[in-house]
Protein backbone atom coordinates (compact mmCIF):
# COMPACT_ATOMS: atom_id res chain seq x y z
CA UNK A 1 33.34 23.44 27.09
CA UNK A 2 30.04 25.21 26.35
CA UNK A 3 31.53 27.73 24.40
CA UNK A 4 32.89 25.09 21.97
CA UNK A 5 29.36 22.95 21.66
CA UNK A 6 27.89 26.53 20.97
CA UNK A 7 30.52 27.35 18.13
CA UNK A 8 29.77 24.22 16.61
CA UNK A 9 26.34 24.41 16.81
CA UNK A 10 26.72 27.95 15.37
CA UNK A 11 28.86 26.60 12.44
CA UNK A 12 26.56 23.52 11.40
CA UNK A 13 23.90 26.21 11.07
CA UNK A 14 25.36 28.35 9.30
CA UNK A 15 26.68 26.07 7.26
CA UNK A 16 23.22 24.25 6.37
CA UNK A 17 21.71 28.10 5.92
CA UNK A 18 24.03 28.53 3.50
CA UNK A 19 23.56 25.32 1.66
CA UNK A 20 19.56 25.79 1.71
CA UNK A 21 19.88 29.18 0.42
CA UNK A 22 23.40 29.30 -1.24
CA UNK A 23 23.59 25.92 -2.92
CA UNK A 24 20.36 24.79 -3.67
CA UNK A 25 21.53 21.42 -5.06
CA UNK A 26 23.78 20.79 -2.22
CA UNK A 27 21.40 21.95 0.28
CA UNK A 28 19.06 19.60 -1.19
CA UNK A 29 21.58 16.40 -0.57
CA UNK A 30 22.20 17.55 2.70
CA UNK A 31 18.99 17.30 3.69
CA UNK A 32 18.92 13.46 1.81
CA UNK A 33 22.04 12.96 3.65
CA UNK A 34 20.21 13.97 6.71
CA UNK A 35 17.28 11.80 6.47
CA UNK A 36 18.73 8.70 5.08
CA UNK A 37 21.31 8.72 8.28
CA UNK A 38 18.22 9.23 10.32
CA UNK A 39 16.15 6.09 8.66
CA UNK A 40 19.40 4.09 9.38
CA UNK A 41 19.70 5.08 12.94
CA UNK A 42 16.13 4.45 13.70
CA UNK A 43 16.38 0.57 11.65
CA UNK A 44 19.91 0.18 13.67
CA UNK A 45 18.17 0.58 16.96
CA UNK A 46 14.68 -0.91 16.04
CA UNK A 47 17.25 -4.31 15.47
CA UNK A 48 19.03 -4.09 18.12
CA UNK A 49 16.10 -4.19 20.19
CA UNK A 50 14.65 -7.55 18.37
CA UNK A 51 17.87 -9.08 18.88
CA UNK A 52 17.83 -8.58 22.80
């Protein structure tokens, strides 16, 4: 089981290497990607924990 989480964890960097370097423009909406599903996790939990 490690050895798959590792290969993943391999491929999602390498794959956001490439688009930082590689593909500047799609690097650049990963990262946008990135932050706006981090500001919606954040608000999601922030709510739940008004609501409780």
């Amino acid at each position: 089981m490690k050895n798959i989480i590792w290969g993943i964890v391999l491929l999602l960097i390498i794959g956001w290497v490439l688009g930082f370097v590689v593909f500047k423009i799609l690097g650049a909406v990963i990262h946008l990607l990135l932050i706006l599903a981090i500001v919606l996790v954040i608000y999601n939990w922030l709510n739940n924990k008004k609501s409780t």
